[in-house]
Protein backbone atom coordinates (compact mmCIF):
# COMPACT_ATOMS: atom_id res chain seq x y z
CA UNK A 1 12.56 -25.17 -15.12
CA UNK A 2 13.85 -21.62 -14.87
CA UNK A 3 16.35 -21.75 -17.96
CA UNK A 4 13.47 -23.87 -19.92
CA UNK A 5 11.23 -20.88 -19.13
CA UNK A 6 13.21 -18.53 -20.16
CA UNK A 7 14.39 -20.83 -23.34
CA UNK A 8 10.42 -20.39 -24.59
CA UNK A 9 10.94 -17.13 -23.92
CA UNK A 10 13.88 -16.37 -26.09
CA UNK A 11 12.56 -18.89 -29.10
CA UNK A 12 9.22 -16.77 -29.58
CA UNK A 13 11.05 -13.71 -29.34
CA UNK A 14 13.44 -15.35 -32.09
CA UNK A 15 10.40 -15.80 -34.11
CA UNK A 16 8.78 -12.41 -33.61
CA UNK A 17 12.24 -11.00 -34.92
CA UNK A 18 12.11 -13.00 -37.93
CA UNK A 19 8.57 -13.38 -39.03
CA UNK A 20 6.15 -11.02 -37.16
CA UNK A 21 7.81 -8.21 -34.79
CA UNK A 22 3.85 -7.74 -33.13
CA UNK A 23 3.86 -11.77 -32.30
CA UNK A 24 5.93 -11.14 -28.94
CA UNK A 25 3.45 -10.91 -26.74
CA UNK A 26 3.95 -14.61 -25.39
CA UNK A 27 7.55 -14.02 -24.81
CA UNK A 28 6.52 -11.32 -22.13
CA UNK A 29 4.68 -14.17 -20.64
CA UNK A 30 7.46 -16.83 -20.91
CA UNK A 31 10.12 -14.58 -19.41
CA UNK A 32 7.84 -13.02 -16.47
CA UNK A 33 7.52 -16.90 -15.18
CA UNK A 34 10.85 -17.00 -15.20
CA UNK A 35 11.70 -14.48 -13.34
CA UNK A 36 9.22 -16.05 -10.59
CA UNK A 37 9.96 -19.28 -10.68
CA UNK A 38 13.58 -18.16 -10.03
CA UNK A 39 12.70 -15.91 -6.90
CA UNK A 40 10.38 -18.32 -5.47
CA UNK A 41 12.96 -21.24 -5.74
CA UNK A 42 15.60 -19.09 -4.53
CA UNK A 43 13.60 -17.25 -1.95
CA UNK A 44 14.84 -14.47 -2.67
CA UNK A 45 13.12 -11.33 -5.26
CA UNK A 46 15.39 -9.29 -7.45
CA UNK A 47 18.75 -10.47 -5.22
CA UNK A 48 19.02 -11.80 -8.70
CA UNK A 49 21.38 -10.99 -12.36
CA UNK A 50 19.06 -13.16 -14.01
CA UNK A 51 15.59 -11.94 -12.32
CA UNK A 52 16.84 -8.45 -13.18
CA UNK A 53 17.78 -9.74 -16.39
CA UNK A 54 14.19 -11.19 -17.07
CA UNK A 55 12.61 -7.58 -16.17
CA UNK A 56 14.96 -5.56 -17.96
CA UNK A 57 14.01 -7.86 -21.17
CA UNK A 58 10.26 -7.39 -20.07
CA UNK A 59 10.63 -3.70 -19.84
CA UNK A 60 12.71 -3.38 -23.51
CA UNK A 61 10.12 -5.70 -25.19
CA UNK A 62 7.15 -4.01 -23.88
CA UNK A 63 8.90 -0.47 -25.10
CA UNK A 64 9.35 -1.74 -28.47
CA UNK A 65 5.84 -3.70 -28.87
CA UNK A 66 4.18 -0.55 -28.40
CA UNK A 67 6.13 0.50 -31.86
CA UNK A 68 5.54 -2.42 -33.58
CA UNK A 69 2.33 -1.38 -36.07
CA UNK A 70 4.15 1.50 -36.68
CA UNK A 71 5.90 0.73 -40.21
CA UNK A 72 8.31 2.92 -40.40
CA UNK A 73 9.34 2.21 -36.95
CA UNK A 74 10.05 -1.38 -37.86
CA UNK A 75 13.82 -1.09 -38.03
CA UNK A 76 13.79 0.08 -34.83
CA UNK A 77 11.51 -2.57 -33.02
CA UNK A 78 13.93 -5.07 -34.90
CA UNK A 79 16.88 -3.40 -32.85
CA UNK A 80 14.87 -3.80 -29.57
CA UNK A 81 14.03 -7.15 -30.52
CA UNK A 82 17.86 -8.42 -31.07
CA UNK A 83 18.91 -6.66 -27.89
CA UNK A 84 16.47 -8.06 -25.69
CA UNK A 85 17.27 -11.47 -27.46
CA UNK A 86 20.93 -10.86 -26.32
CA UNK A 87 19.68 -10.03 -22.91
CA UNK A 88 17.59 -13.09 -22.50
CA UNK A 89 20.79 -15.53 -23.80
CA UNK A 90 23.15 -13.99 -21.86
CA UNK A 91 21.00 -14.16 -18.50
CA UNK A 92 20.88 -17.91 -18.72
CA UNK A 93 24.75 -17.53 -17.29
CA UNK A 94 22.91 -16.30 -13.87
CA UNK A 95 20.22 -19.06 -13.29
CA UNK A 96 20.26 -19.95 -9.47
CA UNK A 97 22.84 -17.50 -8.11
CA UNK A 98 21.72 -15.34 -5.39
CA UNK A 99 23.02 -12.07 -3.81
CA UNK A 100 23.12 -14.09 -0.11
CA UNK A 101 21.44 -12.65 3.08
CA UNK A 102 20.78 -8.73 2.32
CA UNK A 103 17.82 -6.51 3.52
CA UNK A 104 14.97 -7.61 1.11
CA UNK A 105 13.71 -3.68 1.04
CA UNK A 106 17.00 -2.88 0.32
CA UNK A 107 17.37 -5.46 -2.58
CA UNK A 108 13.98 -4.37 -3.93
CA UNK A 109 14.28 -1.07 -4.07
CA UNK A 110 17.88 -0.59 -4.78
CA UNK A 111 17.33 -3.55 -7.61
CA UNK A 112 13.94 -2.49 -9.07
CA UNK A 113 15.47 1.08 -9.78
CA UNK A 114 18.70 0.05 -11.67
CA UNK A 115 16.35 -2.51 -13.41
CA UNK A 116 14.54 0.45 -14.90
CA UNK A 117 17.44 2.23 -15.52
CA UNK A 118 18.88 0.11 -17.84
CA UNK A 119 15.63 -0.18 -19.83
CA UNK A 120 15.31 3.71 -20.07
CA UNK A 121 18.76 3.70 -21.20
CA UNK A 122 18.59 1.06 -23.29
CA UNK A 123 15.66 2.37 -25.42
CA UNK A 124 17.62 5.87 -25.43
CA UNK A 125 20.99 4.33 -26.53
CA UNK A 126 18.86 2.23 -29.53
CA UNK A 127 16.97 5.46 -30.24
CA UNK A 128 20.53 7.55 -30.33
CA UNK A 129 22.43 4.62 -32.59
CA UNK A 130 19.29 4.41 -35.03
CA UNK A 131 18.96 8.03 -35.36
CA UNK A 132 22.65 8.43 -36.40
CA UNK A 133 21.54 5.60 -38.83
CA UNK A 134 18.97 7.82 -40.23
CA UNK A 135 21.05 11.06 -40.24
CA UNK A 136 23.25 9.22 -42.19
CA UNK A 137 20.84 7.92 -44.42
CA UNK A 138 19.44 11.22 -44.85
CA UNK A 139 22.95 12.51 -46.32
CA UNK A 140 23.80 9.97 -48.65
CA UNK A 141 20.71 7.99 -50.25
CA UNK A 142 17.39 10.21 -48.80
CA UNK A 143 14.84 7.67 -50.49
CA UNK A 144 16.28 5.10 -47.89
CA UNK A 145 15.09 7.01 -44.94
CA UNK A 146 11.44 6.51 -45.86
CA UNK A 147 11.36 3.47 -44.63
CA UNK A 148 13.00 4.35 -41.21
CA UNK A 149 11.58 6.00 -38.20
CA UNK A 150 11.50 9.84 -38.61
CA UNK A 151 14.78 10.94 -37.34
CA UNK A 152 12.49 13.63 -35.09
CA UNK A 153 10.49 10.82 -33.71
CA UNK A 154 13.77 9.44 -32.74
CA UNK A 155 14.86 12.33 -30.79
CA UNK A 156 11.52 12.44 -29.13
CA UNK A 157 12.41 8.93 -27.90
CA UNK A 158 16.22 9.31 -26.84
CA UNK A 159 15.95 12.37 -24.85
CA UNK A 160 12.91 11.07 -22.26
CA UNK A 161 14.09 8.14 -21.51
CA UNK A 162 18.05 9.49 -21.52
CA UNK A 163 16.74 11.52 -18.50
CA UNK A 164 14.73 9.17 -16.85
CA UNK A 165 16.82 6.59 -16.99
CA UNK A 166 19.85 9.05 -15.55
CA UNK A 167 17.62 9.53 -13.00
CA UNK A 168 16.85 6.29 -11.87
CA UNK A 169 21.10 5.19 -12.14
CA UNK A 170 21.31 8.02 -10.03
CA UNK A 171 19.53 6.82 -7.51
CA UNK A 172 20.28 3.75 -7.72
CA UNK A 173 23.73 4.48 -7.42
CA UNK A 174 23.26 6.38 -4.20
CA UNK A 175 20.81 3.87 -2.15
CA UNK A 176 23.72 1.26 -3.56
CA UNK A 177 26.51 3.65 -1.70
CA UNK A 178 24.11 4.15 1.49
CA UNK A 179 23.86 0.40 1.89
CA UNK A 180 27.64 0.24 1.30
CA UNK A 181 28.29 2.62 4.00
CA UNK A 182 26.10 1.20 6.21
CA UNK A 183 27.05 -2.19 6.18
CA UNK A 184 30.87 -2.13 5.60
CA UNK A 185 31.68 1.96 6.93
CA UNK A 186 32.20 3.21 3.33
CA UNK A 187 30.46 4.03 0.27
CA UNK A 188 33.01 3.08 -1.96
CA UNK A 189 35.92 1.16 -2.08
CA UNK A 190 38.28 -0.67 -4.94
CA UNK A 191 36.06 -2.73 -6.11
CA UNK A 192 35.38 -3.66 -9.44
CA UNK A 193 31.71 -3.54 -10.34
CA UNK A 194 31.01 -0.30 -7.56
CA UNK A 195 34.42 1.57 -9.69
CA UNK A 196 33.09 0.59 -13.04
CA UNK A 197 29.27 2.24 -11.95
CA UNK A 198 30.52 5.60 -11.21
CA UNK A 199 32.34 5.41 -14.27
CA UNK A 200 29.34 4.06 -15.87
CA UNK A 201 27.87 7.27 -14.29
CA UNK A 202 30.04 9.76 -15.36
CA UNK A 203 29.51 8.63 -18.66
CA UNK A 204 25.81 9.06 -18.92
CA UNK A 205 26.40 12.70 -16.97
CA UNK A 206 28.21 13.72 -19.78
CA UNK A 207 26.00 12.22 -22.34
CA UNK A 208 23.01 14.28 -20.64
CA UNK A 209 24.71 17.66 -20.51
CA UNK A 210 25.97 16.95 -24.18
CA UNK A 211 22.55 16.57 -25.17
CA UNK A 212 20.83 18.61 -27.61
CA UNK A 213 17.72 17.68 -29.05
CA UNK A 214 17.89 16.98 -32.85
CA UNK A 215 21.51 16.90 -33.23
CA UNK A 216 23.41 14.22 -34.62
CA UNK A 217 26.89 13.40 -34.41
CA UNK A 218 29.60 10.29 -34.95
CA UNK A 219 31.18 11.95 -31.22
CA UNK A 220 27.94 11.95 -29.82
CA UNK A 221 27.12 8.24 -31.24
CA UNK A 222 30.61 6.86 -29.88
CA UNK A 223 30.18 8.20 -26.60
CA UNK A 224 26.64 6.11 -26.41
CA UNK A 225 28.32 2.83 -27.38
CA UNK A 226 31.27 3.89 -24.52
CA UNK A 227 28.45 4.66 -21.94
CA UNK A 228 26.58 0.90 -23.06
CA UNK A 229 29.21 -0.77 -23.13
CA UNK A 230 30.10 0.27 -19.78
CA UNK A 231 26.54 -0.35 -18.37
CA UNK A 232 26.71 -4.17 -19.94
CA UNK A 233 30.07 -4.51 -17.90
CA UNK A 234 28.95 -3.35 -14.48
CA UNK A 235 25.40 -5.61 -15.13
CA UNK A 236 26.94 -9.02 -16.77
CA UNK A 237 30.80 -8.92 -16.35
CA UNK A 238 32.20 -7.23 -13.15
CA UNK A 239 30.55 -9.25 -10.72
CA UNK A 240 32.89 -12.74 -11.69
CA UNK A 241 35.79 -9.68 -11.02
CA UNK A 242 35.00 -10.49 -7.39
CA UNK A 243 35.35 -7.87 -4.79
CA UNK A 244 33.01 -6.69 -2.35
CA UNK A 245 30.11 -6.11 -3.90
CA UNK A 246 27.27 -9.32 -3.66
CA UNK A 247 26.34 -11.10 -7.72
């Protein structure tokens, strides 16, 4: 029932993509059922990859739908769209796992605030990538760019959510490594998916004191596809790298 759910889901958000970007409202629905049906037939909320999958998918849909009668923002949306499709997919590899016995405030809290983390970063690393798009179409072929979003707009829309979303890492990050310490006497140890988050981290740090609103650069650009790429690892991959750290 879950994967079907979340199947619907993922079709209508197909659709939107390739007929009507503003028709994705019943996706929203499809994928928020999910996400219940999952918790309530695992007993467990957000102890989840796929429930915080579902929200994280909710969260970059909803961003992007409030963009979506916005013409020249239609590239954009698109982006959102295909990400959030990719998102969706790749969740389906978590249905009915579990985190096991942990504190549910704990798994709340600790979950809901990486969950919006990734979808503040996620709308600032599309808003970073399609702005370099636009710089670039600025340069060589500046009738192009009219049908883009305003490479200003786009700025307006990476830097927010770049520190927002640092934020919320941040803090996710340290309630992870204050459960970590309480439960097994240190914050951090070598494991794989608690190494590859600090590196994750460190990544974003350096994005955010890099950052300078309105400028554009192929560093800057390759550094946000380092930093995602990283995120996608510590959220999809490194928990089948075992270690310590619960799925």
């Amino acid at each position: 029932m879950t994967a079907a759910l979340a199947g619907l889901g993922a079709l209508v958000l197909l659709a939107s993509l390739v007929w009507d970007e503003r028709r994705s409202g019943w996706s929203l629905g499809f994928f928020f059922a999910a996400a219940v049906w999952h918790a309530v037939t695992t007993g467990q909320v957000l102890g989840s990859s796929f429930e915080a999958a579902m929200l994280l998918v909710i969260g970059l849909v909803g961003v992007a739908r409030g963009y979506a009668n916005r013409p020249r923002w239609r590239t954009w949306v698109r982006y959102a769209y295909a990400t959030a499709l990719f998102f969706a997919l790749l969740s389906l590899r978590f249905v009915g796992t579990t985190s096991g016995p942990l504190p549910w405030s704990l798994v709340v809290f600790h979950a809901g605030v990486l969950t919006l983390a990734y979808v503040s970063l996620t709308v600032a690393f599309l808003a970073a990538v399609a702005g370099w798009a636009q710089h670039r179409r600025l340069r060589s072929a500046p009738w192009r760019s009219l049908s883009a979003p305003p490479l200003v707009g786009l700025a307006r829309l990476e830097g927010p959510y770049l520190r927002a979303g640092y934020v919320l890492y941040t803090v996710g990050v340290l309630t992870g490594m204050a459960w970590a310490w309480r439960l097994w006497g240190s914050p951090v140890a070598p494991d794989v998916k608690e190494l590859a988050t600090l590196v994750t981290w460190a990544l974003f740090t350096l994005l955010l004191l890099e950052h300078r609103p309105g400028r554009v650069s192929g560093g800057r650009v390759l550094l946000w596809w380092a930093a995602y790429a990283a995120l996608v690892f510590v959220f999809f991959v490194a928990p089948y790298w075992g270690g310590r750290h619960p799925v």
